[in-house]
Protein backbone atom coordinates (compact mmCIF):
# COMPACT_ATOMS: atom_id res chain seq x y z
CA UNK A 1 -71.70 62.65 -151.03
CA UNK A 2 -68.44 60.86 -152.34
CA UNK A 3 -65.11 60.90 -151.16
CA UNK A 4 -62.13 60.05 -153.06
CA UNK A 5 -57.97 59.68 -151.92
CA UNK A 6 -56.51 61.95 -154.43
CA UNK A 7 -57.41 65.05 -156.51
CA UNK A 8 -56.50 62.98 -160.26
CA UNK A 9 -59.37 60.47 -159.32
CA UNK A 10 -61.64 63.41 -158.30
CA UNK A 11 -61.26 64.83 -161.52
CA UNK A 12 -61.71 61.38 -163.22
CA UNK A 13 -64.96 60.77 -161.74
CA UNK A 14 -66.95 64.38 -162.51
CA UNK A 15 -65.28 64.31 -166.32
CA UNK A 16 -66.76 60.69 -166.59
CA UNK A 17 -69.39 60.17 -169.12
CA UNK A 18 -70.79 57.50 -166.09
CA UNK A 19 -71.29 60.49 -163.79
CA UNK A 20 -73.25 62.81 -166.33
CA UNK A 21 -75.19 59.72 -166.94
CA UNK A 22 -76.15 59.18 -163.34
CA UNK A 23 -76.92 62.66 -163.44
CA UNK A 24 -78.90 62.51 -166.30
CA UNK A 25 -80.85 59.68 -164.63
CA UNK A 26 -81.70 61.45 -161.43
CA UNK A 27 -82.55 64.66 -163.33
CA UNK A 28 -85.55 63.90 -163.10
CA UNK A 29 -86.39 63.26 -159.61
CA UNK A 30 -84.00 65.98 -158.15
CA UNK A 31 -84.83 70.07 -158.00
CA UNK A 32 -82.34 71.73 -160.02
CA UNK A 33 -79.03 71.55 -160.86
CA UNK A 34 -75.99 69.50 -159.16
CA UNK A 35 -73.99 71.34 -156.96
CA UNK A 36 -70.20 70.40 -156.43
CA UNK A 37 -68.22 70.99 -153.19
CA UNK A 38 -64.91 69.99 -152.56
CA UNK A 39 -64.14 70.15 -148.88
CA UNK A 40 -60.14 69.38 -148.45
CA UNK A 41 -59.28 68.97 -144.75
CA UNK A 42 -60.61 70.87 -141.80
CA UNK A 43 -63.76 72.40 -143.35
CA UNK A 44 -65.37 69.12 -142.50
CA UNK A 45 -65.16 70.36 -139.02
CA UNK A 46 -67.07 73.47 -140.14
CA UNK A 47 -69.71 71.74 -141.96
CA UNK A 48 -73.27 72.45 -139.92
CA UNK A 49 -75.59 69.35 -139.35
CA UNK A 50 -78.94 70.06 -140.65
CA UNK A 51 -77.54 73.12 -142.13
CA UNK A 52 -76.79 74.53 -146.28
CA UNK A 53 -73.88 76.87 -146.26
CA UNK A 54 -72.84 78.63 -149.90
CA UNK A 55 -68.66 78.63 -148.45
CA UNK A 56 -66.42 77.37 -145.54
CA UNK A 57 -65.53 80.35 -143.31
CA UNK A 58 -62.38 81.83 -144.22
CA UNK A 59 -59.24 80.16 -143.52
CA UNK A 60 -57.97 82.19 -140.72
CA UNK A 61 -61.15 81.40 -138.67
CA UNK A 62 -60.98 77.99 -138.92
CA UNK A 63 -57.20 78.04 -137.68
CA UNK A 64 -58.60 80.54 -135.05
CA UNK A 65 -61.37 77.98 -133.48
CA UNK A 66 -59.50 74.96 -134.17
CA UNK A 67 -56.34 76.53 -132.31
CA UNK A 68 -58.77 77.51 -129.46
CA UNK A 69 -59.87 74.16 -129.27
CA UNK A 70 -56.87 72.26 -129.43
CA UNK A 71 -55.03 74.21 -127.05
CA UNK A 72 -56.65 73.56 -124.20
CA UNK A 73 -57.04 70.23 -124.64
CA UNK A 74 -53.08 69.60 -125.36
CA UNK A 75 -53.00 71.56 -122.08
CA UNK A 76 -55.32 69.25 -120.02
CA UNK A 77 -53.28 66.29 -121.76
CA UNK A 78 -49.85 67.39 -120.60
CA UNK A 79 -51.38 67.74 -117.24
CA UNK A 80 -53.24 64.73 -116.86
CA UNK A 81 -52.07 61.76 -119.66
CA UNK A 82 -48.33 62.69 -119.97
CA UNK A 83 -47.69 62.17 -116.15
CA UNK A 84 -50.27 59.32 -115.89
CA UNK A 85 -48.74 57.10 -118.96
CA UNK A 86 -45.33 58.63 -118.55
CA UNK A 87 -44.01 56.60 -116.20
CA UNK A 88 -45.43 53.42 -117.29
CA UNK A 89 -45.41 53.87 -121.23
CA UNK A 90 -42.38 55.27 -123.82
CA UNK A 91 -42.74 58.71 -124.61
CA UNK A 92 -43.59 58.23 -128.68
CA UNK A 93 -46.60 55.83 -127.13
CA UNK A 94 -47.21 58.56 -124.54
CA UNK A 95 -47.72 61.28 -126.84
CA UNK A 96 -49.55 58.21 -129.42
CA UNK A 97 -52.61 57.84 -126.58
CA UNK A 98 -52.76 61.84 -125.56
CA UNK A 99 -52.94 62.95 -129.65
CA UNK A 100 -55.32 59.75 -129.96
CA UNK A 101 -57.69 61.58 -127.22
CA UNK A 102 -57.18 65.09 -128.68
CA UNK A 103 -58.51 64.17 -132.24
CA UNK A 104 -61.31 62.19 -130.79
CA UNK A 105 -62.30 65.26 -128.76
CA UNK A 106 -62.13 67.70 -131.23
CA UNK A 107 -64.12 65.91 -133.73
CA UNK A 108 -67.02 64.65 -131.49
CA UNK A 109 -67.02 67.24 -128.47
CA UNK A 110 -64.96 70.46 -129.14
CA UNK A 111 -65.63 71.63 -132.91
CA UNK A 112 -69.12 70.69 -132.93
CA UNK A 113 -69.69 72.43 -129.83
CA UNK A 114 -67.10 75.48 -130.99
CA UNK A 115 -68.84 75.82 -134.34
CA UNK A 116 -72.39 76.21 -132.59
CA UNK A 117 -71.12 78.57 -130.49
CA UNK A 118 -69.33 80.26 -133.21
CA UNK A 119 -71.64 79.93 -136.02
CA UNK A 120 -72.78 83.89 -136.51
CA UNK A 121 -69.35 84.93 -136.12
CA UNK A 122 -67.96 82.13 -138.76
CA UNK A 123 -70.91 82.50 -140.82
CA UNK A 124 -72.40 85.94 -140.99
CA UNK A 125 -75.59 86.42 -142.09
CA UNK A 126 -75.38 88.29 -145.63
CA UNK A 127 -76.30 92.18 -145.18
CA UNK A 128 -79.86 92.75 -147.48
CA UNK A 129 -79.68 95.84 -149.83
């Protein structure tokens, strides 16, 4: 697992003659052959612990489950943070701590949760012949 911060130094690294010597190296302690995946943004929300998936669900579903998650929670916020903070706090800072909250709950609580729930409708078993 590697991350890097653009796609030119992504390329870099799996055309490098260092990386197909790592690989070369391991060869012979791994079962078969390297497998590339290049998750871009919200598919990391998709990604099942424990789990091997060939593909991320299609893009629509993940903007259908993420949407469902977020918008209750931007509901709850503007009901409970905005007029906590709002009196006390500038609005940019305002919306700062209730955006802060949202991303925190949708990566630890919400998706996981959403994605368990969800997991035979984003990722339906393939039909046998």
């Amino acid at each position: 697992l590697f991350a890097f911060d653009n796609e030119a130094h992504l390329q870099a690294w799996t055309r490098s003659t260092e990386r197909d010597e790592w690989l070369l190296r391991i060869a012979a302690v791994t079962h078969g052959d390297a497998a590339l995946r290049v998750l871009t943004g919200l598919e990391t929300w998709f990604a099942l612990p424990a789990a091997r998936t060939k593909a991320t669900p299609p893009r629509w579903k993940m903007a259908l489950v993420t949407w469902s998650g977020i918008f209750p929670l931007v509901l709850l916020s503007s009901h409970t943070v905005a007029p906590l903070l709002g009196p006390r706090l500038h609005s940019a800072l305002v919306v700062l701590v209730a955006t802060g909250l949202i991303v925190v709950a949708m990566t630890w609580l919400v998706m996981p949760t959403l994605v368990r729930l969800l997991v035979g409708w984003l990722y339906p078993a393939e039909r046998e012949s």
